[in-house]
N, C-alpha and C. Protein backbone atom coordinates (compact mmCIF):
# COMPACT_ATOMS: atom_id res chain seq x y z
N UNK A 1 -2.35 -3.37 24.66
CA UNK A 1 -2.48 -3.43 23.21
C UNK A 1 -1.12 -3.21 22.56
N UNK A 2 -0.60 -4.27 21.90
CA UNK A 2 0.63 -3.81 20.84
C UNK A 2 0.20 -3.47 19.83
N UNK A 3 1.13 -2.04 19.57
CA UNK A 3 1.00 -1.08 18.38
C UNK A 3 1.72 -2.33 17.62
N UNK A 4 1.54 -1.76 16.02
CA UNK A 4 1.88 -2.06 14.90
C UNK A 4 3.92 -2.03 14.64
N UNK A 5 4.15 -0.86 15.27
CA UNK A 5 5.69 -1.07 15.12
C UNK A 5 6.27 -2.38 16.28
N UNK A 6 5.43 -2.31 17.43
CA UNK A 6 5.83 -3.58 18.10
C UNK A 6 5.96 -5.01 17.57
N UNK A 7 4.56 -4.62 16.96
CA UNK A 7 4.28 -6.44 16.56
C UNK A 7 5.57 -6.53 15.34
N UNK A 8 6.22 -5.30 14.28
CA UNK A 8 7.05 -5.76 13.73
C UNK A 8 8.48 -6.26 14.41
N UNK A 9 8.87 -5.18 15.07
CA UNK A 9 9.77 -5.30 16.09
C UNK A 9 9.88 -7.13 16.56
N UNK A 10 8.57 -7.36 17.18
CA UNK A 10 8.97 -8.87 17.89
C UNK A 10 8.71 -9.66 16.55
N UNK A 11 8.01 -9.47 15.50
CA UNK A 11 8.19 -10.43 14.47
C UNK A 11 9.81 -10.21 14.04
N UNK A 12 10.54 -9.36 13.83
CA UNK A 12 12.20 -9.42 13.72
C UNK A 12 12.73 -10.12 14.31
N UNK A 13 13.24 -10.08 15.48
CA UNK A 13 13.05 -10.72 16.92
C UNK A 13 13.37 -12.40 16.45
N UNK A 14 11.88 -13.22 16.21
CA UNK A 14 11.41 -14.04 16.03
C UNK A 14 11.81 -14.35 14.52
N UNK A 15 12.54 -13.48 13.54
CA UNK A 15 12.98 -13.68 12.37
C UNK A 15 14.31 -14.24 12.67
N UNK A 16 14.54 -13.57 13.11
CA UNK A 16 16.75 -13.54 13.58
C UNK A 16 16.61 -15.00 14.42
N UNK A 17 15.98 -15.32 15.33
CA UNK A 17 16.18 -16.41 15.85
C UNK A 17 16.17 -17.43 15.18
N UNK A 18 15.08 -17.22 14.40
CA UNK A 18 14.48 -18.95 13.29
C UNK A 18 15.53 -18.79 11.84
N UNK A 19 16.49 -17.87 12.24
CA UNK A 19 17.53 -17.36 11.13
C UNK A 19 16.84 -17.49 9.43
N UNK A 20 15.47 -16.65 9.44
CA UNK A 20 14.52 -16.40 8.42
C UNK A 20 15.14 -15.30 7.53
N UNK A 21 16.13 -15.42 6.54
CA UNK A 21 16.96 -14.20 6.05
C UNK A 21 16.29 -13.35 5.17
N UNK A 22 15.26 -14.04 4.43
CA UNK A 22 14.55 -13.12 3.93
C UNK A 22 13.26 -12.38 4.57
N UNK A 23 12.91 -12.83 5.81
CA UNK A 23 11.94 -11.84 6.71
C UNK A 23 12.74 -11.16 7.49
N UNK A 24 13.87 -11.41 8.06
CA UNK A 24 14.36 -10.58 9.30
C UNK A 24 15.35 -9.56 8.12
N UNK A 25 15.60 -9.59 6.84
CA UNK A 25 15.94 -8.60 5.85
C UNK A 25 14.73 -7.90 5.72
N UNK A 26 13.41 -8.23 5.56
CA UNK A 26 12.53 -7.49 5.18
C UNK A 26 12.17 -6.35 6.01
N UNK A 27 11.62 -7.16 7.25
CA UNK A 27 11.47 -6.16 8.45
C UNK A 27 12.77 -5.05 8.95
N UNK A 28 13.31 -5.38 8.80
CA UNK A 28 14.54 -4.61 8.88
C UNK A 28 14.67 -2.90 8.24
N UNK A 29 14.37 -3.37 6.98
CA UNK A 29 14.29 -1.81 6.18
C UNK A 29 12.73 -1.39 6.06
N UNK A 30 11.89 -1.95 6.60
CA UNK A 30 10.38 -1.85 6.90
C UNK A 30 10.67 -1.02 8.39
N UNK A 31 11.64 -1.60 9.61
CA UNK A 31 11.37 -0.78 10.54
C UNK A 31 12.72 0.57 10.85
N UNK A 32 13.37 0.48 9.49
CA UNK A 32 14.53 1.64 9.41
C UNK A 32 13.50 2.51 8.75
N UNK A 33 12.28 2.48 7.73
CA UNK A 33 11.93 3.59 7.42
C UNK A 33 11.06 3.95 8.03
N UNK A 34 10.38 3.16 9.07
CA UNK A 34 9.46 3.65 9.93
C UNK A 34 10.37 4.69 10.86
N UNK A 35 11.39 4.05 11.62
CA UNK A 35 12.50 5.36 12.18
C UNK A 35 12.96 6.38 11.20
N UNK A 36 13.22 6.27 9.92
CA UNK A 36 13.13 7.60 9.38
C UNK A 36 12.08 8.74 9.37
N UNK A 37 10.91 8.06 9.21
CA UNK A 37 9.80 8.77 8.91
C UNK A 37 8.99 9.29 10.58
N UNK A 38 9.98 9.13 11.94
CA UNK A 38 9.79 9.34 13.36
C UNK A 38 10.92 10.40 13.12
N UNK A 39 12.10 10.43 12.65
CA UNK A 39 12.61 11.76 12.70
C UNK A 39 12.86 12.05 11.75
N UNK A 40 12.01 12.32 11.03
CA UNK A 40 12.02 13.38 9.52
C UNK A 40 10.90 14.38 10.38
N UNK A 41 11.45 15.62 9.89
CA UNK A 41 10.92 16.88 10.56
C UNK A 41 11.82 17.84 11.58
N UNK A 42 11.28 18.20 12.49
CA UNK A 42 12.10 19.01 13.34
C UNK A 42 11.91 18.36 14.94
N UNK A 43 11.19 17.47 14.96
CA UNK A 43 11.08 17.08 16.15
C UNK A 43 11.07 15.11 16.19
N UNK A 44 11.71 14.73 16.56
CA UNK A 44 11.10 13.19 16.70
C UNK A 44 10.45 12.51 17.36
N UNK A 45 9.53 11.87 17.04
CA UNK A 45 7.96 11.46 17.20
C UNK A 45 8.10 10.11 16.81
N UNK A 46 6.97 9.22 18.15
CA UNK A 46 6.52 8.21 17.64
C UNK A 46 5.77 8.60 16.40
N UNK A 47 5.52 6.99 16.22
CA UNK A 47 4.43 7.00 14.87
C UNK A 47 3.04 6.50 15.60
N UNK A 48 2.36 7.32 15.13
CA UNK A 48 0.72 5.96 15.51
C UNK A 48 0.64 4.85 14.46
N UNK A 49 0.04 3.98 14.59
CA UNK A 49 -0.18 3.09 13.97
C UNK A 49 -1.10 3.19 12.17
N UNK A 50 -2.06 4.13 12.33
CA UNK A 50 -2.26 4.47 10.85
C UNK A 50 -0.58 5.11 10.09
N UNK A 51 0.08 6.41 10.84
CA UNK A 51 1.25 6.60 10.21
C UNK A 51 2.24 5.30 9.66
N UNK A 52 2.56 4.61 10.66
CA UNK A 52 3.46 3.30 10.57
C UNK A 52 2.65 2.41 9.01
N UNK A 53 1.25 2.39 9.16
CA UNK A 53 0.78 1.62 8.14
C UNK A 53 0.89 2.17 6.99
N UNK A 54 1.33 3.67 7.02
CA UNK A 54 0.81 4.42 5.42
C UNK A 54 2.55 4.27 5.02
N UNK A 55 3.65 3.60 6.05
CA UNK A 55 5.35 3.54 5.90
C UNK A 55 5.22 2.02 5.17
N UNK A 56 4.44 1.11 5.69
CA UNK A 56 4.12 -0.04 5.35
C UNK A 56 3.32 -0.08 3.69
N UNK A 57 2.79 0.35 3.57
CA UNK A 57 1.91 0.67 2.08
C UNK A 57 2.82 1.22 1.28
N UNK A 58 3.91 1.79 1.89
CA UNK A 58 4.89 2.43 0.78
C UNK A 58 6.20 1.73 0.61
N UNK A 59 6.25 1.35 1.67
CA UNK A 59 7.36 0.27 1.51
C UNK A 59 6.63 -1.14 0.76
N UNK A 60 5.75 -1.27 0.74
CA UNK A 60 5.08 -2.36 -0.33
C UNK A 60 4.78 -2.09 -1.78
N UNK A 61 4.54 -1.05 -2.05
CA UNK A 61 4.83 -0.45 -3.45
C UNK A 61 6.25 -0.46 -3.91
N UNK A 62 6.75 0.23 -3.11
CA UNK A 62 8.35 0.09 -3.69
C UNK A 62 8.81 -1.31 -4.23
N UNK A 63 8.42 -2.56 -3.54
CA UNK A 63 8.32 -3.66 -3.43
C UNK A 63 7.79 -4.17 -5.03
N UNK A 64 6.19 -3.62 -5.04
CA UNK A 64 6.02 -4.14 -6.76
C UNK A 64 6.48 -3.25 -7.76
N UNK A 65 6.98 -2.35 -7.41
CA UNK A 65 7.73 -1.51 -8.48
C UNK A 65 8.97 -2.01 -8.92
N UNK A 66 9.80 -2.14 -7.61
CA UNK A 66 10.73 -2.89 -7.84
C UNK A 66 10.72 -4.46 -8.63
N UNK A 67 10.06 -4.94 -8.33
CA UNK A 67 9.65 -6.49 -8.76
C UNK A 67 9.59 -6.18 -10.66
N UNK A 68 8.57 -5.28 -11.28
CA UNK A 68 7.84 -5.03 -12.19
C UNK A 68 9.12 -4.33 -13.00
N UNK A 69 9.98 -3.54 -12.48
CA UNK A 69 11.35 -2.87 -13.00
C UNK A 69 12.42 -4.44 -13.22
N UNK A 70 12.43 -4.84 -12.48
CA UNK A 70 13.63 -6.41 -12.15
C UNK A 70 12.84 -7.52 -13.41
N UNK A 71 11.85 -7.07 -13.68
CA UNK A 71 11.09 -8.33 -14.38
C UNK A 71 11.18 -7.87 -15.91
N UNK A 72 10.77 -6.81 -15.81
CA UNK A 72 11.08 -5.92 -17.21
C UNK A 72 12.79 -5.83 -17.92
N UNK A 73 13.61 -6.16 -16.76
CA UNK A 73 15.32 -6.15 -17.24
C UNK A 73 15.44 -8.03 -17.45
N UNK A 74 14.61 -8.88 -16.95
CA UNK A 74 15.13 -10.07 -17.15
C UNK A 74 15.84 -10.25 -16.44
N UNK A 75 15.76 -9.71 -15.03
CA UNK A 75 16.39 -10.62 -13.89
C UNK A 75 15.72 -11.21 -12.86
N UNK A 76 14.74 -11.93 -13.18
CA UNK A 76 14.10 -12.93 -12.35
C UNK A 76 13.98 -13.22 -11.21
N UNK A 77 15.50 -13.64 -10.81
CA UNK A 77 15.79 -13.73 -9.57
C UNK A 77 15.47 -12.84 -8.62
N UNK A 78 15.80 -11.40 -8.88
CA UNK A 78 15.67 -10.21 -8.02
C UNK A 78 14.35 -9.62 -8.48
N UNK A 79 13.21 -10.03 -9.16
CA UNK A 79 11.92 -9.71 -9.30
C UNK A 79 11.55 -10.46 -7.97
N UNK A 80 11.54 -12.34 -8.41
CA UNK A 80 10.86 -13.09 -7.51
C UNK A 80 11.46 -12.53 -5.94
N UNK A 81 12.53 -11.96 -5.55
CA UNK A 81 13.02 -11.80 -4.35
C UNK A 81 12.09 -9.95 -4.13
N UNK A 82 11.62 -9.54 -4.69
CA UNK A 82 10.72 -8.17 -4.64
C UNK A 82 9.68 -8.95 -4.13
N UNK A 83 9.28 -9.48 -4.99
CA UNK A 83 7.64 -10.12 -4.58
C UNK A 83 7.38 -11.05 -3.38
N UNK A 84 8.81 -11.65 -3.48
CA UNK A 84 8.45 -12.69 -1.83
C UNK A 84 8.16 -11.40 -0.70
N UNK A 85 9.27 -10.32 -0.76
CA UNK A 85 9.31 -9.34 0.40
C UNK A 85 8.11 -8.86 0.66
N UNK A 86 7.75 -8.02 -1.07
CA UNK A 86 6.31 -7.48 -1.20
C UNK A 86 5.02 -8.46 -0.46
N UNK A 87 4.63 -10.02 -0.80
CA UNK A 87 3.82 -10.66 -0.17
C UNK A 87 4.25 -10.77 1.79
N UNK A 88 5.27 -10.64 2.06
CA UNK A 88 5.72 -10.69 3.32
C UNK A 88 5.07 -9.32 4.13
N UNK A 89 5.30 -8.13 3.58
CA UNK A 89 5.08 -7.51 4.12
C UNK A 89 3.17 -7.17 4.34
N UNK A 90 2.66 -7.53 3.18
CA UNK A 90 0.99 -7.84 2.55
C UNK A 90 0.58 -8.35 3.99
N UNK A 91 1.34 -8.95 4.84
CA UNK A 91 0.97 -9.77 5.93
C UNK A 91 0.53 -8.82 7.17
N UNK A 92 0.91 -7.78 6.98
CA UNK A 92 0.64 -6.60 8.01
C UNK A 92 -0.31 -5.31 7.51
N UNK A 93 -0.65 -5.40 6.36
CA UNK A 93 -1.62 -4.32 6.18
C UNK A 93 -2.86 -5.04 5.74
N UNK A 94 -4.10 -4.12 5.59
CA UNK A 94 -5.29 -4.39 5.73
C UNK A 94 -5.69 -5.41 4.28
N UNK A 95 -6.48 -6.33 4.62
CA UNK A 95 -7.11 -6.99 3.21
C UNK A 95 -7.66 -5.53 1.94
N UNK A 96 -6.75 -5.74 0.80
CA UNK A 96 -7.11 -4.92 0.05
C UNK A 96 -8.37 -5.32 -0.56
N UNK A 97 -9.39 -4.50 -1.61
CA UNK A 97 -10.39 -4.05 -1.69
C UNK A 97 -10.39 -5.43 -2.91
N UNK A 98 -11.28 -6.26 -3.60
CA UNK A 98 -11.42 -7.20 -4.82
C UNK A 98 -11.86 -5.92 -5.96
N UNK A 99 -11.35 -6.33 -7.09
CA UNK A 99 -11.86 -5.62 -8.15
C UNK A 99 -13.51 -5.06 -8.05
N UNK A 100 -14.56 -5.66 -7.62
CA UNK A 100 -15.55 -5.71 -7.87
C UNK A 100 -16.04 -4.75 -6.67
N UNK A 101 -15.41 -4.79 -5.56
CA UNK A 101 -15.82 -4.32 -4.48
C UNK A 101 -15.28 -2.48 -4.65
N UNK A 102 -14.13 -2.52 -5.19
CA UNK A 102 -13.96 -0.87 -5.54
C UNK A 102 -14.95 -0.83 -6.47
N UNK A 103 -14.95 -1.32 -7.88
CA UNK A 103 -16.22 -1.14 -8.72
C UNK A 103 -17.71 -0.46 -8.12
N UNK A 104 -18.18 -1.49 -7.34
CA UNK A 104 -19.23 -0.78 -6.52
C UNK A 104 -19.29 0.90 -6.00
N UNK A 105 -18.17 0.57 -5.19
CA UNK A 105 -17.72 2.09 -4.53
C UNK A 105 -17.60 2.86 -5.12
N UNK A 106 -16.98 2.71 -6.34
CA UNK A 106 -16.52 3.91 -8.15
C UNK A 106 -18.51 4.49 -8.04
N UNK A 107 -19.34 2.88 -8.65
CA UNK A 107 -20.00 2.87 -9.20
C UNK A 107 -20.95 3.77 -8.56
N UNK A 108 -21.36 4.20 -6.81
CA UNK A 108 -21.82 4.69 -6.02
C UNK A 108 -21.32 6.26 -5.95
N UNK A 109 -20.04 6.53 -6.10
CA UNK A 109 -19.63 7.69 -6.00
C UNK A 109 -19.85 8.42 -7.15
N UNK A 110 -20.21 7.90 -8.39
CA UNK A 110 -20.44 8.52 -9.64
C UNK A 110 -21.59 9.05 -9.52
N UNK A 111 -22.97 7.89 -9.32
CA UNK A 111 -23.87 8.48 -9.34
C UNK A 111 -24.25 9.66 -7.81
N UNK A 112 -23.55 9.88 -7.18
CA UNK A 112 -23.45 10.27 -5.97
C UNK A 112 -22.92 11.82 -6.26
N UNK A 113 -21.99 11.75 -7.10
CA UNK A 113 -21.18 13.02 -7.83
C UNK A 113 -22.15 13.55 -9.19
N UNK A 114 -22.78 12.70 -9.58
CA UNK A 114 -23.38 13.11 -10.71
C UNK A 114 -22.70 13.58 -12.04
N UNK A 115 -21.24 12.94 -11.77
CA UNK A 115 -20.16 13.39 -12.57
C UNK A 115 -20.21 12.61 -14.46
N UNK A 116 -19.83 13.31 -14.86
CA UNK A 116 -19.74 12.13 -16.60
C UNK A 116 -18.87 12.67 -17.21
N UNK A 117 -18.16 12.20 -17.68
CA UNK A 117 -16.21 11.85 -18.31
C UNK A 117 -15.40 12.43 -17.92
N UNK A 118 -14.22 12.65 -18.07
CA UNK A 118 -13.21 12.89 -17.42
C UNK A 118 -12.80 14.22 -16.52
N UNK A 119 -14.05 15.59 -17.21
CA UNK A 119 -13.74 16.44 -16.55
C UNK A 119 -14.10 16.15 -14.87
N UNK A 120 -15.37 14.93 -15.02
CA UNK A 120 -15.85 14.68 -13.01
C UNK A 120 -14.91 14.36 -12.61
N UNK A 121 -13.44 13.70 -12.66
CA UNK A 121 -12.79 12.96 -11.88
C UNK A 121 -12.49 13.10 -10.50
N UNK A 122 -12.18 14.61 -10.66
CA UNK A 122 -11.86 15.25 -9.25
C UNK A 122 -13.02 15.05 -8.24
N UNK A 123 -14.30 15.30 -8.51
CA UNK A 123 -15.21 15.16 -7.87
C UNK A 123 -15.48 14.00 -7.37
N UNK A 124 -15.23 12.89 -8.38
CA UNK A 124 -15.62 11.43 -7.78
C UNK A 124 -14.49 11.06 -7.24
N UNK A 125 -13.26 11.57 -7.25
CA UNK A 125 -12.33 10.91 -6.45
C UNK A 125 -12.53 11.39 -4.87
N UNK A 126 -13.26 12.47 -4.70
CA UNK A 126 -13.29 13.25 -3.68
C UNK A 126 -14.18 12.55 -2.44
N UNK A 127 -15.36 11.83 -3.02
CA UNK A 127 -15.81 11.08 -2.32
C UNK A 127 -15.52 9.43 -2.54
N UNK A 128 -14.92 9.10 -3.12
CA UNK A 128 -14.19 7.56 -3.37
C UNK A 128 -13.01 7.40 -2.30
N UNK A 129 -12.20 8.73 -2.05
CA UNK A 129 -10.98 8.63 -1.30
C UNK A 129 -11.02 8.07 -0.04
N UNK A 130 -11.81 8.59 0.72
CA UNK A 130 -12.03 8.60 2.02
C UNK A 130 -12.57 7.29 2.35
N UNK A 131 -13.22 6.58 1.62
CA UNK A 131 -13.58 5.30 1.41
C UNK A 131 -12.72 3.72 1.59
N UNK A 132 -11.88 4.33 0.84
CA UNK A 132 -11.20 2.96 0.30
C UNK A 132 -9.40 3.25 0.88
N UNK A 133 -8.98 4.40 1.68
CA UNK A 133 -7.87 4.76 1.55
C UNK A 133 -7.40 3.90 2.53
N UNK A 134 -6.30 3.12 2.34
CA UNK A 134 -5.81 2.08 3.09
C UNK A 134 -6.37 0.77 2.55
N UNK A 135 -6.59 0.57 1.62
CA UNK A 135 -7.53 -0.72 1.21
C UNK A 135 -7.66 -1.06 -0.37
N UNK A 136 -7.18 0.23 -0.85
CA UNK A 136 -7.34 0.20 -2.45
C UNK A 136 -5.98 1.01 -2.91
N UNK A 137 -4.89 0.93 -3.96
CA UNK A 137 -3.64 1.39 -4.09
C UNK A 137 -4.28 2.78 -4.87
N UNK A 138 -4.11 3.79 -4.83
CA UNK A 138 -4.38 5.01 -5.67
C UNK A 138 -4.82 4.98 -6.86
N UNK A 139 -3.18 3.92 -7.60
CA UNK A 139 -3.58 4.15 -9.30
C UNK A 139 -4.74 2.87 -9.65
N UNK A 140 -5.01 2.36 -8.77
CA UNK A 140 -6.00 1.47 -9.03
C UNK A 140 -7.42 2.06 -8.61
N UNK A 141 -7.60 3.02 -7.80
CA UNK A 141 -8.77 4.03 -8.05
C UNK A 141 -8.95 4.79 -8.80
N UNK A 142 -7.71 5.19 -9.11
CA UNK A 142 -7.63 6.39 -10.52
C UNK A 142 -8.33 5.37 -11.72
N UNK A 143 -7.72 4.70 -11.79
CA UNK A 143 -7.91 4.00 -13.31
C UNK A 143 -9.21 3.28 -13.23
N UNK A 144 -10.35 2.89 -12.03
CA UNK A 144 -11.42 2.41 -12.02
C UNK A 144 -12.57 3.67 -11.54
N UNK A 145 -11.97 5.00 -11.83
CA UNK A 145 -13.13 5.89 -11.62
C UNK A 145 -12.67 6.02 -13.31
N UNK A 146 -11.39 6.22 -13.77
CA UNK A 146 -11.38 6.37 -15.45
C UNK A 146 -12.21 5.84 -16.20
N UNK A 147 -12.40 4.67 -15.91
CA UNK A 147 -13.09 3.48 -16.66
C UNK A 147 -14.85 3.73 -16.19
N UNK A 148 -14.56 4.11 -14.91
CA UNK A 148 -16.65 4.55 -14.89
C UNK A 148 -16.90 5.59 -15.81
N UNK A 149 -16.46 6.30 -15.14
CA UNK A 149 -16.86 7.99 -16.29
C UNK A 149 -16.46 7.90 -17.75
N UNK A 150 -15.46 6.88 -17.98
CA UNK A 150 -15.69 6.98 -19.85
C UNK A 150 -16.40 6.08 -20.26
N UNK A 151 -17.02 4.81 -19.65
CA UNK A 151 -17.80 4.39 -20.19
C UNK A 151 -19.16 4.38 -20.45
N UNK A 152 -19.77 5.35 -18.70
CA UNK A 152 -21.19 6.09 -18.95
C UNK A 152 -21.29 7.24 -19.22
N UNK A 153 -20.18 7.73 -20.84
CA UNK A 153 -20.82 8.62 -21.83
C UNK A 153 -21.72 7.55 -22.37
């Protein structure tokens, strides 16, 4: 079975050869922060493959942050070059959740929490988390348990 840092590893590999400059750039600082995040601490450690994926999820945020910051200054160029990386890397983590499909899950954990407006949040996030983590971005759970609990006052 190849782990997750492998399959990036030989997708690099396979970047550099087909001289792909914007994937074998991508993977590149995708598998320098995966080696950071193997020796950050006091000891250095592989990663398992959920760790490597939660380096991957963050290095993909950075990605639309960056894009959404570059787009907001009017430099285009270096937005669209965020977002190609950002969709590049989309290629290795899990199919995220459709609007409708967290909805459900919100919609289940509310009545599940028995929670109503904003003071439940904590509660419904508590059983929403465990759910969707790896599959749904945070502030996009935050803001679709917001939207349950203020609208069934």
């Amino acid at each position: 079975m190849t782990t997750l840092k492998k399959r990036l590893q030989d997708d690099l590999t396979a970047a550099i050869r087909a001289r792909d400059e914007l994937r074998s750039a991508t993977l590149r600082l995708t598998l320098s922060a995966v080696t950071s995040a193997e020796v950050a601490g006091k000891v250095k450690r592989e990663l398992t493959d959920d760790e490597v994926l939660q380096v991957l999820q963050g290095e993909a945020k950075k990605r639309r942050d960056a894009a959404e910051a570059f787009a907001q200054a009017g430099r285009a160029q270096s937005a669209e070059r965020e977002r190609a990386e950002g969709a590049l890397l989309a290629e290795y983590l899990p199919q995220q959740l459709t609007d409708e499909e967290l909805a459900a899950i919100v919609a289940a954990a509310v009545a599940e929490s028995g929670a109503s407006g904003p003071q439940g949040m904590g509660a419904v996030m508590k059983i929403v988390r465990p759910q969707v983590d790896g599959v749904a971005e945070g502030g996009r759970v935050a803001a679709a348990v917001k939207a349950a609990l203020t609208s069934g006052q």
